[in-house]
PDB file of N, CA and C in Angstrom:
ATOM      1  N   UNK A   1     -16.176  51.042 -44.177  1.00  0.00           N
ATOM      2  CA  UNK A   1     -17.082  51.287 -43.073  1.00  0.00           C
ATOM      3  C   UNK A   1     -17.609  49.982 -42.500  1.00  0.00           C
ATOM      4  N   UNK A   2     -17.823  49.121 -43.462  1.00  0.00           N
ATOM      5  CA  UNK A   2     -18.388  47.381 -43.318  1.00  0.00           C
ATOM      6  C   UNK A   2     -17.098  47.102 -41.949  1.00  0.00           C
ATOM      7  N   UNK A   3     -15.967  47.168 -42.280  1.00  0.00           N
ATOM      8  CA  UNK A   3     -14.862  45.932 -41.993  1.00  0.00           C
ATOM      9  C   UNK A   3     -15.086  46.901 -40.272  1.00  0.00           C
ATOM     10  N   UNK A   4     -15.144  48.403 -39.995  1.00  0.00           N
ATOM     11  CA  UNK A   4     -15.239  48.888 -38.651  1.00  0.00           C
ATOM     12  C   UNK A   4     -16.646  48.411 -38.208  1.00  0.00           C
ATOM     13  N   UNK A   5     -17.768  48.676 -38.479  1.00  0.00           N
ATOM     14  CA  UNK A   5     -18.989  48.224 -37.648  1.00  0.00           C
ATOM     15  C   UNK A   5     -18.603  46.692 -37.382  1.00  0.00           C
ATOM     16  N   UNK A   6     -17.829  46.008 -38.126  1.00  0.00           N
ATOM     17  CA  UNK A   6     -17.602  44.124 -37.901  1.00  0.00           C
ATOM     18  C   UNK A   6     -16.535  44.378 -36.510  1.00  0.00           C
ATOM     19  N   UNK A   7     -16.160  45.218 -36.486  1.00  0.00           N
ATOM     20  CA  UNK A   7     -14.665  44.936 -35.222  1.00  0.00           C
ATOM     21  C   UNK A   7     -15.329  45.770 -34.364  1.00  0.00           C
ATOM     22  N   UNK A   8     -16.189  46.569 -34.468  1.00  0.00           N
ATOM     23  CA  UNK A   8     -16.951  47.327 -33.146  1.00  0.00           C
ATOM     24  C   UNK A   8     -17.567  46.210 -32.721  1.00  0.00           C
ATOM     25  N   UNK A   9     -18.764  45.804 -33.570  1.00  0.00           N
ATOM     26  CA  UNK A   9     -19.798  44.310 -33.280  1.00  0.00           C
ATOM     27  C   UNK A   9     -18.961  43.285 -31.890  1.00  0.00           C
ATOM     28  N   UNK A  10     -17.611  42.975 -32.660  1.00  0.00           N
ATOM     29  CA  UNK A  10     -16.775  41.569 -32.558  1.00  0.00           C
ATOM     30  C   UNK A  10     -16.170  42.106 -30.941  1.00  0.00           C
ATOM     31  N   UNK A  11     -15.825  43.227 -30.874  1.00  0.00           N
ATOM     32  CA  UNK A  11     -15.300  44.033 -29.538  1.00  0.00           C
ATOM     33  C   UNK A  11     -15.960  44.187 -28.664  1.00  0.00           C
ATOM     34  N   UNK A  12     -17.498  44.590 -28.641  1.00  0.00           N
ATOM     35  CA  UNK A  12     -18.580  44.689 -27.829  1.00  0.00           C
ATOM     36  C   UNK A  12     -18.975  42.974 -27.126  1.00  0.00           C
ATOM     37  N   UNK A  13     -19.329  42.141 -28.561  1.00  0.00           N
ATOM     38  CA  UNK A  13     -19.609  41.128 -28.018  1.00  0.00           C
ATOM     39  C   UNK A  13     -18.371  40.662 -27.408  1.00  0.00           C
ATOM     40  N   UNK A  14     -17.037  41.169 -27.000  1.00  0.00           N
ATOM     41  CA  UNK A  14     -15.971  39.979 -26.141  1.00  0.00           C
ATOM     42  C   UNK A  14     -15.722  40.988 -25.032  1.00  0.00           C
ATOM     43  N   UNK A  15     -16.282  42.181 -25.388  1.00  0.00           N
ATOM     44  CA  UNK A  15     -16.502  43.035 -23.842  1.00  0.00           C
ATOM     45  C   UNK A  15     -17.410  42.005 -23.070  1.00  0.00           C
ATOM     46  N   UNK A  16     -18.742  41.704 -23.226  1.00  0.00           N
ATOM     47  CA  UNK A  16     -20.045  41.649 -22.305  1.00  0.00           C
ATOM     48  C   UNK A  16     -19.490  39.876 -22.371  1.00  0.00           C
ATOM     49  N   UNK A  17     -18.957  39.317 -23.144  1.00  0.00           N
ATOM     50  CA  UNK A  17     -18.368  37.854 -22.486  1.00  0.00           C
ATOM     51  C   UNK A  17     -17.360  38.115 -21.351  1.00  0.00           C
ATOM     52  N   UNK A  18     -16.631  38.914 -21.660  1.00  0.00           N
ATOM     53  CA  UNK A  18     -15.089  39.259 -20.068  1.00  0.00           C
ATOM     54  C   UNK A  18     -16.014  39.498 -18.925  1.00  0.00           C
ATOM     55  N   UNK A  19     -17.190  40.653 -19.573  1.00  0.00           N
ATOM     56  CA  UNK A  19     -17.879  41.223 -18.138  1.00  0.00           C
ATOM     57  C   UNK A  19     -19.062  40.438 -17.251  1.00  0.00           C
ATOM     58  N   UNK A  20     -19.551  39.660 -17.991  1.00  0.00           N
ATOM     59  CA  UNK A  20     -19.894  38.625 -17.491  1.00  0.00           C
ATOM     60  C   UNK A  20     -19.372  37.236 -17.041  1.00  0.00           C
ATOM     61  N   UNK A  21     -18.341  37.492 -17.057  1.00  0.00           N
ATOM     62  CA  UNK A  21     -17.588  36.073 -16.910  1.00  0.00           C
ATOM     63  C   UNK A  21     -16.944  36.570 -15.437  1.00  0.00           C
ATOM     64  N   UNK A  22     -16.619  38.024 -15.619  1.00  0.00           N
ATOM     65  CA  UNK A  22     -16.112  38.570 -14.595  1.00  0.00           C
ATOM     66  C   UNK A  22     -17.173  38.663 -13.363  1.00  0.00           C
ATOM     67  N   UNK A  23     -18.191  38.676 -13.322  1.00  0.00           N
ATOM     68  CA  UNK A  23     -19.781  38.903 -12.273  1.00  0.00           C
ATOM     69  C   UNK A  23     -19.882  37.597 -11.923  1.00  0.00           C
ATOM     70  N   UNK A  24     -18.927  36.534 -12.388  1.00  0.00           N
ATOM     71  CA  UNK A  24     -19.274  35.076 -11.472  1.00  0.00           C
ATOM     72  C   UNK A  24     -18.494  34.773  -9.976  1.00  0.00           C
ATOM     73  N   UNK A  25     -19.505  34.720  -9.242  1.00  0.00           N
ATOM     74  CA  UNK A  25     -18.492  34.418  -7.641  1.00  0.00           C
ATOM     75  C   UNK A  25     -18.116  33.076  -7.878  1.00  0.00           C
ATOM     76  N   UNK A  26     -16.638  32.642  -7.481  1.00  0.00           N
ATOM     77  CA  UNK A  26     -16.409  31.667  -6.315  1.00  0.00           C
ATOM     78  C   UNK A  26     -17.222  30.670  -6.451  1.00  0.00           C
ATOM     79  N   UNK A  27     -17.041  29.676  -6.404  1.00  0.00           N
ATOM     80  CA  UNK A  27     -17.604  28.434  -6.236  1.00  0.00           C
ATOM     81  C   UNK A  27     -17.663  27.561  -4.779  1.00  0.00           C
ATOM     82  N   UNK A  28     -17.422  27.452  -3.402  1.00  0.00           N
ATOM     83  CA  UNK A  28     -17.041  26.530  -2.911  1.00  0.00           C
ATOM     84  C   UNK A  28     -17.167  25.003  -3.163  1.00  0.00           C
ATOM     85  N   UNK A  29     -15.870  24.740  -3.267  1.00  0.00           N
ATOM     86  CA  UNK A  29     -16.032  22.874  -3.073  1.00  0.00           C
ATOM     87  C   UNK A  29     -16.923  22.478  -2.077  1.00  0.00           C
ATOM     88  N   UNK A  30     -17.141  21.459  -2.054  1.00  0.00           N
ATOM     89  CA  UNK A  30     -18.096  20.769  -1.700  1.00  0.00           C
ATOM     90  C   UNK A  30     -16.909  20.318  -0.246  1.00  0.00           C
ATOM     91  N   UNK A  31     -17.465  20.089   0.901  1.00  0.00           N
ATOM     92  CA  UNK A  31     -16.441  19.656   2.074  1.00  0.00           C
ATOM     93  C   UNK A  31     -16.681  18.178   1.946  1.00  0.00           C
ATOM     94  N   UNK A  32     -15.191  17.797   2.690  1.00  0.00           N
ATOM     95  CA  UNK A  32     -14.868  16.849   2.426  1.00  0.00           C
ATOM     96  C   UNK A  32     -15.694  16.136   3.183  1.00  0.00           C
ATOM     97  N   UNK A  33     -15.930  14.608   2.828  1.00  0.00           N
ATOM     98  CA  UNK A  33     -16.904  13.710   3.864  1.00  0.00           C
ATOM     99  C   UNK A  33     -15.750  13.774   4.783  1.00  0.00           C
ATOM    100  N   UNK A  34     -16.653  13.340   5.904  1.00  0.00           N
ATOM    101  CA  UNK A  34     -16.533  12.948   7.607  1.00  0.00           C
ATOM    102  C   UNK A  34     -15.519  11.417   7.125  1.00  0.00           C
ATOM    103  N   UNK A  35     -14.582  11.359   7.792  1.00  0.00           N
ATOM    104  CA  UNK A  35     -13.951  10.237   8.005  1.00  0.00           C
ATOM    105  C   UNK A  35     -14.538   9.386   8.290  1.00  0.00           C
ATOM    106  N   UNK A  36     -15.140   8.015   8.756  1.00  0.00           N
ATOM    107  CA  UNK A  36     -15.757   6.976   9.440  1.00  0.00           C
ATOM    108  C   UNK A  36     -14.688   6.423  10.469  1.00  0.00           C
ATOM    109  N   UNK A  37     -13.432   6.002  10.089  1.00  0.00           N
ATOM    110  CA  UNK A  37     -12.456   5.687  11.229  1.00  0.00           C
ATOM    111  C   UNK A  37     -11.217   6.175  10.858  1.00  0.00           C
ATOM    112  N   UNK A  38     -10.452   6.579  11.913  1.00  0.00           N
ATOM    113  CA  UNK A  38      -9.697   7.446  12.132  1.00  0.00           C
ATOM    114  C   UNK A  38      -8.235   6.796  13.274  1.00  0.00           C
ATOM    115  N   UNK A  39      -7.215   6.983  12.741  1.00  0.00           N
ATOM    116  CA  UNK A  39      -6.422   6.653  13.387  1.00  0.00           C
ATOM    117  C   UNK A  39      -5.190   7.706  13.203  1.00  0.00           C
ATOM    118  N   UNK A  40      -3.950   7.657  14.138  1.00  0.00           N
ATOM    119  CA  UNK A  40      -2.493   8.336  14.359  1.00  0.00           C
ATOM    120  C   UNK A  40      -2.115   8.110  12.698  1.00  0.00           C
ATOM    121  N   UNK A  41      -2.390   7.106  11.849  1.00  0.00           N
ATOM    122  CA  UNK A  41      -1.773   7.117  10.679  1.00  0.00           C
ATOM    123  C   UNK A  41      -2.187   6.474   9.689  1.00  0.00           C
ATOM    124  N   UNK A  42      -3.422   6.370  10.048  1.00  0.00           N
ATOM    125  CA  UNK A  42      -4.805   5.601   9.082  1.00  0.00           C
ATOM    126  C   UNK A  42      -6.121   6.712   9.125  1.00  0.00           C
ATOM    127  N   UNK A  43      -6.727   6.556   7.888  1.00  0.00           N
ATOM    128  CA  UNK A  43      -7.990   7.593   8.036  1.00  0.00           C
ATOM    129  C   UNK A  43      -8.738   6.056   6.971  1.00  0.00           C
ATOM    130  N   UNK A  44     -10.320   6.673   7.314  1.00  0.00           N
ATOM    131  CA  UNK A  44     -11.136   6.078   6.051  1.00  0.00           C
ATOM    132  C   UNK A  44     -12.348   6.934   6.346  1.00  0.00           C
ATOM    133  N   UNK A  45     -12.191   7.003   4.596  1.00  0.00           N
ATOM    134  CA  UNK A  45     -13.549   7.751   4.370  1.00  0.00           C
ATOM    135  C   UNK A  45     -14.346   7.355   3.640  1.00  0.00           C
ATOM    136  N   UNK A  46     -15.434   7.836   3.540  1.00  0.00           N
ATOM    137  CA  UNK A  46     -16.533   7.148   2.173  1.00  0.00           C
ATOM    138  C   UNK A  46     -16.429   7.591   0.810  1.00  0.00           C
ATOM    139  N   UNK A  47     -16.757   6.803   0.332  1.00  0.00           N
ATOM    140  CA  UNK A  47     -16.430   7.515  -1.525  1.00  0.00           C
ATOM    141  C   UNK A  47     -17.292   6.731  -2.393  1.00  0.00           C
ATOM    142  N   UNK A  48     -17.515   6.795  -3.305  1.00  0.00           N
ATOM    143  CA  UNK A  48     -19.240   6.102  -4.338  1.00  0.00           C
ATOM    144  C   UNK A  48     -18.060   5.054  -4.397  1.00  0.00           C
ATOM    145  N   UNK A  49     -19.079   3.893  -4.296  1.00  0.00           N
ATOM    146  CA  UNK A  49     -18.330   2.411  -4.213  1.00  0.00           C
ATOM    147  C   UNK A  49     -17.791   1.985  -2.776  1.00  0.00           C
ATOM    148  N   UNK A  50     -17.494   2.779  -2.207  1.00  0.00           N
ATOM    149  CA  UNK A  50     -16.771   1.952  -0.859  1.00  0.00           C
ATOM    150  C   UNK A  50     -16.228   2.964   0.255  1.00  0.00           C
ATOM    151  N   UNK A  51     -15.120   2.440   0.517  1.00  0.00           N
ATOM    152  CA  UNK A  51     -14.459   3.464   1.641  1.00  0.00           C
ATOM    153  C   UNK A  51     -12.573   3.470   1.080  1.00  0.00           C
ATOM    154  N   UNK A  52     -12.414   4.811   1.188  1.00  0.00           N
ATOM    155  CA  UNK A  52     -10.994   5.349   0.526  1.00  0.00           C
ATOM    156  C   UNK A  52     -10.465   5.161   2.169  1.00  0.00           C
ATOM    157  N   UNK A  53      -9.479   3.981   1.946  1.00  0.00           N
ATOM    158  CA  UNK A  53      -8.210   3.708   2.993  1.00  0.00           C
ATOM    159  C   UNK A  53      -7.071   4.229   3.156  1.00  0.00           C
ATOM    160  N   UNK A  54      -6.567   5.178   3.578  1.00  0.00           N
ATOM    161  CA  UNK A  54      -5.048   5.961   3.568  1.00  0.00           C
ATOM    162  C   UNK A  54      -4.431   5.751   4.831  1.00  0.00           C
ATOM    163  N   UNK A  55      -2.958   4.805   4.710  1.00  0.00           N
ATOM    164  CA  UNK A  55      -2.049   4.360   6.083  1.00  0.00           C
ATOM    165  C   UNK A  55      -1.273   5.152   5.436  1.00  0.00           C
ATOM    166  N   UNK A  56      -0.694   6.440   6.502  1.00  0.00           N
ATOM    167  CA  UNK A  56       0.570   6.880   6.224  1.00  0.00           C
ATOM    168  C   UNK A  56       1.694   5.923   7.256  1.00  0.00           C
ATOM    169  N   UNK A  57       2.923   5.472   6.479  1.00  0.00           N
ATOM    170  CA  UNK A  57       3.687   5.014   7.232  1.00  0.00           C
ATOM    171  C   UNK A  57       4.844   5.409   7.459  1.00  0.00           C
ATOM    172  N   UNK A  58       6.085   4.909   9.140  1.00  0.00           N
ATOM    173  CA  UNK A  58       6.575   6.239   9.551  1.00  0.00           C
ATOM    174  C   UNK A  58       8.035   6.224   8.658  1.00  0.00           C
ATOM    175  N   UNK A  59       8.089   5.011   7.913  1.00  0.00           N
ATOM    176  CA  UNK A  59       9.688   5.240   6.957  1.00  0.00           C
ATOM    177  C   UNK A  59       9.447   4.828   5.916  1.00  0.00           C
ATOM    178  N   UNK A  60       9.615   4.662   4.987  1.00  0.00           N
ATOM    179  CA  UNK A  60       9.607   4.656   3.481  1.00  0.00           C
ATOM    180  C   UNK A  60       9.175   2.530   3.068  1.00  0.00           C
ATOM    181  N   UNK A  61       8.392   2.585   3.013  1.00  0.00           N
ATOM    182  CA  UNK A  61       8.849   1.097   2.433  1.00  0.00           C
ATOM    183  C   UNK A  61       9.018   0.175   1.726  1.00  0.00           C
ATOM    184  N   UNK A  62       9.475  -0.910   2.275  1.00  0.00           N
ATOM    185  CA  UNK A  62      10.600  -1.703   1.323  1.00  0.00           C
ATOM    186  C   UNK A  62      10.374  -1.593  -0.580  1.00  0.00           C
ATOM    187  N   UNK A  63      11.527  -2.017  -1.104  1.00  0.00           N
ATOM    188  CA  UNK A  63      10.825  -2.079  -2.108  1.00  0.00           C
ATOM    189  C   UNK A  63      10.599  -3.859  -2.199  1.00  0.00           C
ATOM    190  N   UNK A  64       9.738  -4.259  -2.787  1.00  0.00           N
ATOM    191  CA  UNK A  64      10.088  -5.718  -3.079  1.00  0.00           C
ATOM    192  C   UNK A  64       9.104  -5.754  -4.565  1.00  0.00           C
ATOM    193  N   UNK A  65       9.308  -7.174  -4.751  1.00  0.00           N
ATOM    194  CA  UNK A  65       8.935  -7.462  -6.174  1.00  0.00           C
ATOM    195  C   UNK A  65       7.361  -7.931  -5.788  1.00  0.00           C
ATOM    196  N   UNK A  66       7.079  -7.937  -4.846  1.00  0.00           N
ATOM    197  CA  UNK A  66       4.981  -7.856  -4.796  1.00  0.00           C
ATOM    198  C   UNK A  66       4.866  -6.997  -4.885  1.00  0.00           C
ATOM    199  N   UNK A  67       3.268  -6.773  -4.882  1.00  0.00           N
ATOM    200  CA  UNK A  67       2.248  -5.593  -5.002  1.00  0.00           C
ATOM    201  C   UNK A  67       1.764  -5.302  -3.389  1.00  0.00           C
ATOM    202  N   UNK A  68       2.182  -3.862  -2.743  1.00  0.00           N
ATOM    203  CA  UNK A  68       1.844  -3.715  -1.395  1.00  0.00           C
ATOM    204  C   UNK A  68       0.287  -4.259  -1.058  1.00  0.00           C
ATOM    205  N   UNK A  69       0.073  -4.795   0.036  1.00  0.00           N
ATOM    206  CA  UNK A  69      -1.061  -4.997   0.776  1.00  0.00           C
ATOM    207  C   UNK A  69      -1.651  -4.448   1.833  1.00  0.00           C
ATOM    208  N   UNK A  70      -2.934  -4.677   2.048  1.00  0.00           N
ATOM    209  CA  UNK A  70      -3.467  -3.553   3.849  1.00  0.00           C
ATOM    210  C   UNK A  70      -4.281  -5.050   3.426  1.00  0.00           C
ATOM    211  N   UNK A  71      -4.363  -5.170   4.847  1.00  0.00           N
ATOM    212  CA  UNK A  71      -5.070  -6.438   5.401  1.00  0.00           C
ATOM    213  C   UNK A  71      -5.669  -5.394   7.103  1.00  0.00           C
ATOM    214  N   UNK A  72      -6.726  -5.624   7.005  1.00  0.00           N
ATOM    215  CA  UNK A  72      -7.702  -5.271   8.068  1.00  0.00           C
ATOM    216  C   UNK A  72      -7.821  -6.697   9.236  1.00  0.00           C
ATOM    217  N   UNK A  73      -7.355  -6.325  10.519  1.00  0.00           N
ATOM    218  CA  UNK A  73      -7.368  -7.307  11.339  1.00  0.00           C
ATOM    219  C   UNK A  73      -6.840  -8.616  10.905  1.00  0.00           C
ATOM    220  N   UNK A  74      -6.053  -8.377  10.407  1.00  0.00           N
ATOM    221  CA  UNK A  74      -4.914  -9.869   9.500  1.00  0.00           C
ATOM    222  C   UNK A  74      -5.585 -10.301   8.389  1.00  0.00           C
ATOM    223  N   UNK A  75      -6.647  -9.444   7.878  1.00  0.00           N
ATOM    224  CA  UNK A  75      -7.168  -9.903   6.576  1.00  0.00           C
ATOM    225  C   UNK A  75      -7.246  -9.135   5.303  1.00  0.00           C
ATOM    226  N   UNK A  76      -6.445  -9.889   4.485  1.00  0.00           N
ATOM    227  CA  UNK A  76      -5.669  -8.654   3.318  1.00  0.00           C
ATOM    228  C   UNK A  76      -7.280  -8.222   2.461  1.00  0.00           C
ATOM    229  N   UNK A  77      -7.430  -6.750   2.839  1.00  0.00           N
ATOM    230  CA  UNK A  77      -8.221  -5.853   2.031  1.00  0.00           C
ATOM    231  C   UNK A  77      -7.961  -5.727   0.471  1.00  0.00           C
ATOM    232  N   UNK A  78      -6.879  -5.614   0.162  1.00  0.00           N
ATOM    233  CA  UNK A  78      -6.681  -5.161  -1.435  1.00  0.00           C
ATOM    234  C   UNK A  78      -5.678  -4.755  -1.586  1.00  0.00           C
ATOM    235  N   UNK A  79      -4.633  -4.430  -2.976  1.00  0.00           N
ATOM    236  CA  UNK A  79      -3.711  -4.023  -3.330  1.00  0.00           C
ATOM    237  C   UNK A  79      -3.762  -2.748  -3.064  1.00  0.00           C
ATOM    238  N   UNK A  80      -2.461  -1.880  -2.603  1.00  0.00           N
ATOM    239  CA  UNK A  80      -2.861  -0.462  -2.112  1.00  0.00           C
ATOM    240  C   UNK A  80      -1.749   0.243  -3.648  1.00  0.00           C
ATOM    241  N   UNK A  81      -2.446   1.733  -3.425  1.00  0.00           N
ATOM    242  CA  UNK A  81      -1.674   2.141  -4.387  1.00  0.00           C
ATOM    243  C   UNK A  81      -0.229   2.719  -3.225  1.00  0.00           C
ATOM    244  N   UNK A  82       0.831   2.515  -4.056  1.00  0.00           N
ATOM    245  CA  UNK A  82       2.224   3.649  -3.237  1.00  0.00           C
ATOM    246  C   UNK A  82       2.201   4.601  -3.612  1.00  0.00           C
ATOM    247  N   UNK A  83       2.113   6.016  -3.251  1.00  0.00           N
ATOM    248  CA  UNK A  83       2.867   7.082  -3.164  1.00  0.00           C
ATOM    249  C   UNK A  83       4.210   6.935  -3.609  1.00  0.00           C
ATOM    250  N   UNK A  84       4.874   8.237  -4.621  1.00  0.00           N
ATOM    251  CA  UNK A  84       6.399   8.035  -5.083  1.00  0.00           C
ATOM    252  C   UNK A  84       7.317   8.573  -3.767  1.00  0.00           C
ATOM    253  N   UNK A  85       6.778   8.351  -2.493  1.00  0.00           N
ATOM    254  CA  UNK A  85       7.787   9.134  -1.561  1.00  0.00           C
ATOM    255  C   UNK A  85       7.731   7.091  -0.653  1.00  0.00           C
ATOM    256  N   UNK A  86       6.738   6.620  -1.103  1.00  0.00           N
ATOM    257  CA  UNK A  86       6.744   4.935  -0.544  1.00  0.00           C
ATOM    258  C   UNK A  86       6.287   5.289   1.340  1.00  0.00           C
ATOM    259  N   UNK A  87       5.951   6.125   1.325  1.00  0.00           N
ATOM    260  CA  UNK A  87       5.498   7.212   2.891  1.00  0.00           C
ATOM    261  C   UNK A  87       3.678   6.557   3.103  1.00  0.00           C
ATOM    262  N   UNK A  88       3.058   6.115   1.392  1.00  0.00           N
ATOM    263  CA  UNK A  88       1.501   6.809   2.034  1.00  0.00           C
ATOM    264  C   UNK A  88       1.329   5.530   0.741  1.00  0.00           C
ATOM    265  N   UNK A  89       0.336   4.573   2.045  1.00  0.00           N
ATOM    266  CA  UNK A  89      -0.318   3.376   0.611  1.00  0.00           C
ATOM    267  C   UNK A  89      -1.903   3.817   1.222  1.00  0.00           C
ATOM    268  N   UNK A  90      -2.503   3.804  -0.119  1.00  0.00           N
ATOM    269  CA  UNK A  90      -4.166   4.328  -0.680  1.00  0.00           C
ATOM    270  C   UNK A  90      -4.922   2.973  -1.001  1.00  0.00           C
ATOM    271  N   UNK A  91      -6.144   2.920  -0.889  1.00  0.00           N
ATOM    272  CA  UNK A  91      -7.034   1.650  -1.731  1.00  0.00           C
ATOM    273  C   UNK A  91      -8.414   2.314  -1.679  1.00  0.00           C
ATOM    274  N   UNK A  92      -9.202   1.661  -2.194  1.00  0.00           N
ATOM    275  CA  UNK A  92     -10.720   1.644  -2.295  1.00  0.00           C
ATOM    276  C   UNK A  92     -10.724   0.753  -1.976  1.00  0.00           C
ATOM    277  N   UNK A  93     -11.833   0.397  -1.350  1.00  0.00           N
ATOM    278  CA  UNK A  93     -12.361  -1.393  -1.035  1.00  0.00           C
ATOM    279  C   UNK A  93     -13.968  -1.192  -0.675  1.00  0.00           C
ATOM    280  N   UNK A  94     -14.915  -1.952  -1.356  1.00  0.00           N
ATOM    281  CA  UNK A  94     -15.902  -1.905  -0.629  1.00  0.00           C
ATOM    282  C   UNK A  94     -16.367  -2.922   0.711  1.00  0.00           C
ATOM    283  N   UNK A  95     -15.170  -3.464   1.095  1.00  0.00           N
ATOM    284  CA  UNK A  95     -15.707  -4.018   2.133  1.00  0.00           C
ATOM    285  C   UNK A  95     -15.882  -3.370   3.403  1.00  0.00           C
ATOM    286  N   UNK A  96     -16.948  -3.352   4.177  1.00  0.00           N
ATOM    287  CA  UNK A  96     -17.415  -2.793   5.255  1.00  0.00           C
ATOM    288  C   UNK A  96     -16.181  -3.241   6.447  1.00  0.00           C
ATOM    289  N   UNK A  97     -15.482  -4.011   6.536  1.00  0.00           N
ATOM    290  CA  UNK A  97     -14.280  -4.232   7.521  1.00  0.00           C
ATOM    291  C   UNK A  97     -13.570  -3.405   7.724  1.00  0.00           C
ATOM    292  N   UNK A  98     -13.029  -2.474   6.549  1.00  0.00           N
ATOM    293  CA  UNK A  98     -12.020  -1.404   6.837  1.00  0.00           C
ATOM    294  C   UNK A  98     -13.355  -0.202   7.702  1.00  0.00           C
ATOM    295  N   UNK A  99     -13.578  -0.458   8.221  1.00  0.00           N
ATOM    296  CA  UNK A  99     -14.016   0.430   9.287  1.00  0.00           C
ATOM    297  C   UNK A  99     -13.819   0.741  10.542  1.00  0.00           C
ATOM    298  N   UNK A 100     -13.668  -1.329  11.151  1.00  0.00           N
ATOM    299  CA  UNK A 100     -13.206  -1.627  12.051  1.00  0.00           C
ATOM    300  C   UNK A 100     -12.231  -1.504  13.051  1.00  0.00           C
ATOM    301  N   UNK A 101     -11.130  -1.951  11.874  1.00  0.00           N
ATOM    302  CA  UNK A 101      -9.694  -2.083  12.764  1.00  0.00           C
ATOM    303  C   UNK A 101      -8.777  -1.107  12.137  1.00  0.00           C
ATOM    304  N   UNK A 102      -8.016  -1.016  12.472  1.00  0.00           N
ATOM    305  CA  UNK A 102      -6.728  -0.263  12.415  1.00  0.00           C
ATOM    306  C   UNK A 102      -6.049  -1.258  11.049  1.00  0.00           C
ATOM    307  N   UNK A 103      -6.120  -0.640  10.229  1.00  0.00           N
ATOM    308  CA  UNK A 103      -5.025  -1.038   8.719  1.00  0.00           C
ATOM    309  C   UNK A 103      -3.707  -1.093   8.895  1.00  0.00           C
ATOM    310  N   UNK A 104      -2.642  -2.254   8.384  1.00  0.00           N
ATOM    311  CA  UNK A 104      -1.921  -2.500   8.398  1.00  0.00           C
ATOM    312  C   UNK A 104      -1.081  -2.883   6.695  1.00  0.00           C
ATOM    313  N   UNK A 105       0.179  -2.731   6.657  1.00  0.00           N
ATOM    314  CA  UNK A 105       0.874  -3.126   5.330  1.00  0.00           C
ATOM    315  C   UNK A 105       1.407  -4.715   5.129  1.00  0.00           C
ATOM    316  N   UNK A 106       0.816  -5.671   4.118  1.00  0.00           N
ATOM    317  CA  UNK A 106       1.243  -7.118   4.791  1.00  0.00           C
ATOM    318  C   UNK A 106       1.933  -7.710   3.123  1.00  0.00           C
ATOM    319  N   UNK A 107       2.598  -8.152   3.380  1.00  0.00           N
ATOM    320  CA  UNK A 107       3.595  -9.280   2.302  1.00  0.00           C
ATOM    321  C   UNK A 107       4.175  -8.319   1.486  1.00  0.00           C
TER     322      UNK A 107
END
């Protein structure tokens, strides 16, 4: 009789965990920040620390033995990360310049 009241107990309590777990709405994400500058194939947005730089570019590129660059108005911002399609280089930077100009891929 012990070992059934223990598996009634154990059944009830993982009923009212399902059924309460089940009574939770939806969460929405949080929307994305507002871009600050915006281009045909550059975006930047804000992010804790700085501004997230994304140049999509229109053919794949090169491979070479450096580390890709974005230089803002001919002035190299930071190492960008590549994408495995070599389509889309990423960075963080906190410098307030990438706001300015239009990002470019350099050396």
């Amino acid at each position: 009789m012990r070992v059934i009241a223990h598996a009634v107990r154990t059944l009830s309590l993982g009923m009212v965990a399902l059924l309460s777990a089940g009574t939770l709405t939806a969460v929405a994400a949080p929307p994305m920040p507002p871009s600050v500058a915006k281009g045909n194939n550059w975006n930047v947005e804000p992010v804790a620390g700085g501004y997230w730089l994304t140049l999509r570019l229109d053919a794949p590129a090169p491979m070479r033995a450096s580390l890709p660059l974005l230089a803002v108005d001919g002035v190299p911002v930071g190492v960008a990360k590549q994408s495995p399609d070599r389509r889309t280089l990423t960075l963080i930077s906190a410098d307030p310049a990438v706001v300015k100009d239009r990002p470019t891929p350099t050396g």
